[in-house]
N, C-alpha and C. Protein backbone atom coordinates (compact mmCIF):
# COMPACT_ATOMS: atom_id res chain seq x y z
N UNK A 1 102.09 114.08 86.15
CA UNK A 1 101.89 112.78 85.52
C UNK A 1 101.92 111.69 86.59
N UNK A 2 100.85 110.76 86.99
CA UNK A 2 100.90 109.45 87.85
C UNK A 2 101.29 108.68 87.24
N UNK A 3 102.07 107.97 87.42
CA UNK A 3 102.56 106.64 87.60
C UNK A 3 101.33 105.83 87.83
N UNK A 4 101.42 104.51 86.56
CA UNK A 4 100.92 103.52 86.11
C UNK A 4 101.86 102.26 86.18
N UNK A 5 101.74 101.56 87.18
CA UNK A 5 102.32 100.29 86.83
C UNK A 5 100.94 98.84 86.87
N UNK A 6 102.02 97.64 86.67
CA UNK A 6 101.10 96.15 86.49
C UNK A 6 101.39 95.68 87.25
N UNK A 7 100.59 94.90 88.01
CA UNK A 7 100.85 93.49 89.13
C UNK A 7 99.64 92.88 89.06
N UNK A 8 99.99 91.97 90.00
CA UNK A 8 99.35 90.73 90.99
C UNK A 8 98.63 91.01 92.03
N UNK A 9 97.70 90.76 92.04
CA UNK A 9 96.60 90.48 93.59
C UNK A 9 96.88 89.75 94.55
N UNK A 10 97.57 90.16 95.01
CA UNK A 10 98.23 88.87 96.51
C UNK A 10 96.91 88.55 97.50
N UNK A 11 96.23 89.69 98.06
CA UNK A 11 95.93 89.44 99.00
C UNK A 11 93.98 90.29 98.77
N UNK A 12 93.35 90.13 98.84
CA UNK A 12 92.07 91.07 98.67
C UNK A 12 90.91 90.77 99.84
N UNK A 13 91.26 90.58 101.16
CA UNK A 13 91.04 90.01 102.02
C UNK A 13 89.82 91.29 103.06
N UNK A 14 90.11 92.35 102.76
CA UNK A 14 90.14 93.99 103.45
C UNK A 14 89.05 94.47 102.75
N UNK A 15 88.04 95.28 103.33
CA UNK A 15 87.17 96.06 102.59
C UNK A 15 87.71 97.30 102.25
N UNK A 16 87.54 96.99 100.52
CA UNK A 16 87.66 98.03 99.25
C UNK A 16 89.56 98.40 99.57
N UNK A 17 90.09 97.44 100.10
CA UNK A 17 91.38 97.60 99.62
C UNK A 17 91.81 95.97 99.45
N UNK A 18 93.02 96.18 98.38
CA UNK A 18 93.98 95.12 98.00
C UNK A 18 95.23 95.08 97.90
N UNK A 19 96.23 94.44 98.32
CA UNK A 19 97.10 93.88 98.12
C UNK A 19 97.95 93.53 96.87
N UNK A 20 98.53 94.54 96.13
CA UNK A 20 99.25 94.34 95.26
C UNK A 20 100.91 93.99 94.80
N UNK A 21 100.93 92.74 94.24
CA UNK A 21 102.60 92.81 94.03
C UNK A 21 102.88 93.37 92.73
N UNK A 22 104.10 94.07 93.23
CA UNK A 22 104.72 94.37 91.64
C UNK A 22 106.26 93.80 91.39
N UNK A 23 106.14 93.27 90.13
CA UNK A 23 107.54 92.46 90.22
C UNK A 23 108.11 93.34 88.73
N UNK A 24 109.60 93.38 89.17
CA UNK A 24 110.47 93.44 88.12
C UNK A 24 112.00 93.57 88.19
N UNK A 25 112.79 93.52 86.96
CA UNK A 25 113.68 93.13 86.69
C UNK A 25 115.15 94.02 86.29
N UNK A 26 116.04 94.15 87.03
CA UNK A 26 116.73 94.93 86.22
C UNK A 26 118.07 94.76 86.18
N UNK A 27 119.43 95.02 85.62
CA UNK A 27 120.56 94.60 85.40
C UNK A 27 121.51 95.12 86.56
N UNK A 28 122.47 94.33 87.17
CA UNK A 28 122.85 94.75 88.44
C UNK A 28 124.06 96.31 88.18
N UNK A 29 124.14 97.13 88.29
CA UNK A 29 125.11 97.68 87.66
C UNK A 29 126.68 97.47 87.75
N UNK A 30 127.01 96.47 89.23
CA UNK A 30 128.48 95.85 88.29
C UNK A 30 128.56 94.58 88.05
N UNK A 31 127.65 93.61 88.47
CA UNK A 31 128.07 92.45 87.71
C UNK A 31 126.78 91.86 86.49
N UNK A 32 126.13 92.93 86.38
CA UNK A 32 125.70 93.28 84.87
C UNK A 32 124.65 91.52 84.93
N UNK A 33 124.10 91.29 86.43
CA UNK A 33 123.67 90.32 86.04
C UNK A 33 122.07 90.07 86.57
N UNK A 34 121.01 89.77 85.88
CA UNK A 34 119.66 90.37 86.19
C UNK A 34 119.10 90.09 87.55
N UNK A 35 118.65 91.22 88.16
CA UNK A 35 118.08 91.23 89.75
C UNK A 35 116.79 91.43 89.64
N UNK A 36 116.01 90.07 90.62
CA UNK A 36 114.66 90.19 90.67
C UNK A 36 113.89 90.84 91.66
N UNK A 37 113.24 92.04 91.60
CA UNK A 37 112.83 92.73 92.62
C UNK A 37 111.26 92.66 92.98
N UNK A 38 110.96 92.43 94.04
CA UNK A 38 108.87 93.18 94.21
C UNK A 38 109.06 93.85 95.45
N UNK A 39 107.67 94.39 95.24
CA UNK A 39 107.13 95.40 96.25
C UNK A 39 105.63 95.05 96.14
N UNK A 40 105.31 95.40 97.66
CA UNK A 40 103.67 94.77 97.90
C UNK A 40 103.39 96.49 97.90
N UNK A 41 102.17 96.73 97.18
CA UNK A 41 101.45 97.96 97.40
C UNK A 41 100.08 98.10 97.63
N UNK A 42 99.90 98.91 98.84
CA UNK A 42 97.97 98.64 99.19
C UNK A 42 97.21 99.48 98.01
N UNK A 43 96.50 99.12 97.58
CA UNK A 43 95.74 100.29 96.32
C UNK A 43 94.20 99.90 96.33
N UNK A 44 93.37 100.74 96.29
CA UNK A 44 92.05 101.22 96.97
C UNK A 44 90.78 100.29 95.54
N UNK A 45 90.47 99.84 95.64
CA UNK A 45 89.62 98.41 95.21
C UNK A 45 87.89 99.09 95.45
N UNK A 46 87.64 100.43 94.64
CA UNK A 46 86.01 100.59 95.09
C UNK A 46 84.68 99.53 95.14
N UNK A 47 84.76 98.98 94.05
CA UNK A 47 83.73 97.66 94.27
C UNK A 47 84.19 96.98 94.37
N UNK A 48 85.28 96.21 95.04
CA UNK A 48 85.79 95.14 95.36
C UNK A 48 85.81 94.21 94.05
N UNK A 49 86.05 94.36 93.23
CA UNK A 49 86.10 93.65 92.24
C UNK A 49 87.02 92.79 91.66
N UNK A 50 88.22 93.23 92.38
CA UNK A 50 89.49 92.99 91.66
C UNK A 50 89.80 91.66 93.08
N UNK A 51 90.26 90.33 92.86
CA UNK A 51 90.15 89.48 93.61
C UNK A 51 91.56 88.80 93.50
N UNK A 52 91.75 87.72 94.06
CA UNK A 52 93.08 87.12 94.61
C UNK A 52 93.46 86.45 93.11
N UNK A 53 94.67 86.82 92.54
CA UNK A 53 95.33 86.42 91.82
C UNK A 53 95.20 87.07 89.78
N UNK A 54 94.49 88.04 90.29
CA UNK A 54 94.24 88.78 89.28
C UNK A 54 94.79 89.81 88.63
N UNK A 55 95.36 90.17 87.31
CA UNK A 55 96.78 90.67 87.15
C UNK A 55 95.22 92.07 86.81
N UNK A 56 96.03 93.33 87.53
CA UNK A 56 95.52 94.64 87.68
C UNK A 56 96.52 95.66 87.10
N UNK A 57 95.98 97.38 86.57
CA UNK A 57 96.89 98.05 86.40
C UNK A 57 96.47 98.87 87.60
N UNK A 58 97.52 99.79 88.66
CA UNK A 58 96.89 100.54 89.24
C UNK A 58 97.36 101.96 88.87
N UNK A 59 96.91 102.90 89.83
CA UNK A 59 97.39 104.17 89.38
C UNK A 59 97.95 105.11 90.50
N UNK A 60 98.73 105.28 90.64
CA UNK A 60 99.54 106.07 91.61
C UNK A 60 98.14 107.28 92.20
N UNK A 61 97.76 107.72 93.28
CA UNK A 61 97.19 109.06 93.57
C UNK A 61 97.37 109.68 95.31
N UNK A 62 96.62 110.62 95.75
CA UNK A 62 96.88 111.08 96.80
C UNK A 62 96.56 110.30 97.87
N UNK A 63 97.25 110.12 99.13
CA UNK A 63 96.89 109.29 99.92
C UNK A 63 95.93 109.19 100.96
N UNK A 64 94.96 107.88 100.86
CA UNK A 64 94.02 107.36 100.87
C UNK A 64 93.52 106.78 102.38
N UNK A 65 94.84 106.41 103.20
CA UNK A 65 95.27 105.99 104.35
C UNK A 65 96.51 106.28 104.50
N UNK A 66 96.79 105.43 105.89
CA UNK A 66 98.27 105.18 106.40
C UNK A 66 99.12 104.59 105.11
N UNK A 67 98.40 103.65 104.51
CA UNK A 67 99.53 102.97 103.92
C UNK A 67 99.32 103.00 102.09
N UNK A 68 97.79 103.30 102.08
CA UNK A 68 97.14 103.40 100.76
C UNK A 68 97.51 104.17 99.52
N UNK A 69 98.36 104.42 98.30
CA UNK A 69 98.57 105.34 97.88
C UNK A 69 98.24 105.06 96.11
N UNK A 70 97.40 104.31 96.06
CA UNK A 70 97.32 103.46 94.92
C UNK A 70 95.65 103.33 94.47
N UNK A 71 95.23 103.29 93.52
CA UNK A 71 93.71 102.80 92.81
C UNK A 71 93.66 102.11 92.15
N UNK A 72 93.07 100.92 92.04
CA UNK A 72 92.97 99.97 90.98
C UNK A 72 91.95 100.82 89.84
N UNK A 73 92.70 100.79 88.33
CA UNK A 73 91.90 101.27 87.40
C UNK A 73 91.19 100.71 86.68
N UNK A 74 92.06 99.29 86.27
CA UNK A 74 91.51 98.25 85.62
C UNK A 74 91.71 96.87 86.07
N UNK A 75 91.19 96.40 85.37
CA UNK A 75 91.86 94.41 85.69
C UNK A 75 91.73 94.04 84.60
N UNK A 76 93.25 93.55 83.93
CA UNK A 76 93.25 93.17 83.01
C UNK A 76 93.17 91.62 82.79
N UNK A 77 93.52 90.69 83.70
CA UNK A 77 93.07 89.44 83.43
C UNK A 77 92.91 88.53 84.83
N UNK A 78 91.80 87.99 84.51
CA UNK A 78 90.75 87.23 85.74
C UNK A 78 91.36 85.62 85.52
């Protein structure tokens, strides 16, 4: 099963790759008080379609490059 998460288009600067943030949230486990976390992930952009500031789902797959481990599947809002 791959892993599907949502983010942000930070950066789409690179041919047929982008720059993805993923942000989220979770409860600290001892002072039980909410921690905001991201991670930038490179994920592979075939027609370049997906552009700066555009919320995307990607999809976890085999790696693509050095740093690439990601596909944009969709874009859900422009």
């Amino acid at each position: 099963m791959k892993r599907e998460i949502i983010g942000e288009v930070i950066s789409d600067k690179m041919e047929r790759t982008v720059i993805v943030e993923v942000k989220r949230e979770h409860a600290h486990p001892l002072y039980h008080k909410m921690v905001r976390r991201r991670k930038k992930l490179y994920a592979h952009n075939p027609e370049n379609k997906a552009k700066t500031g555009d919320k995307v789902k990607i999809k976890e797959c085999r790696p693509l490059s050095k740093l690439k481990r990601w596909v944009v599947t969709e874009i859900l809002k422009v």
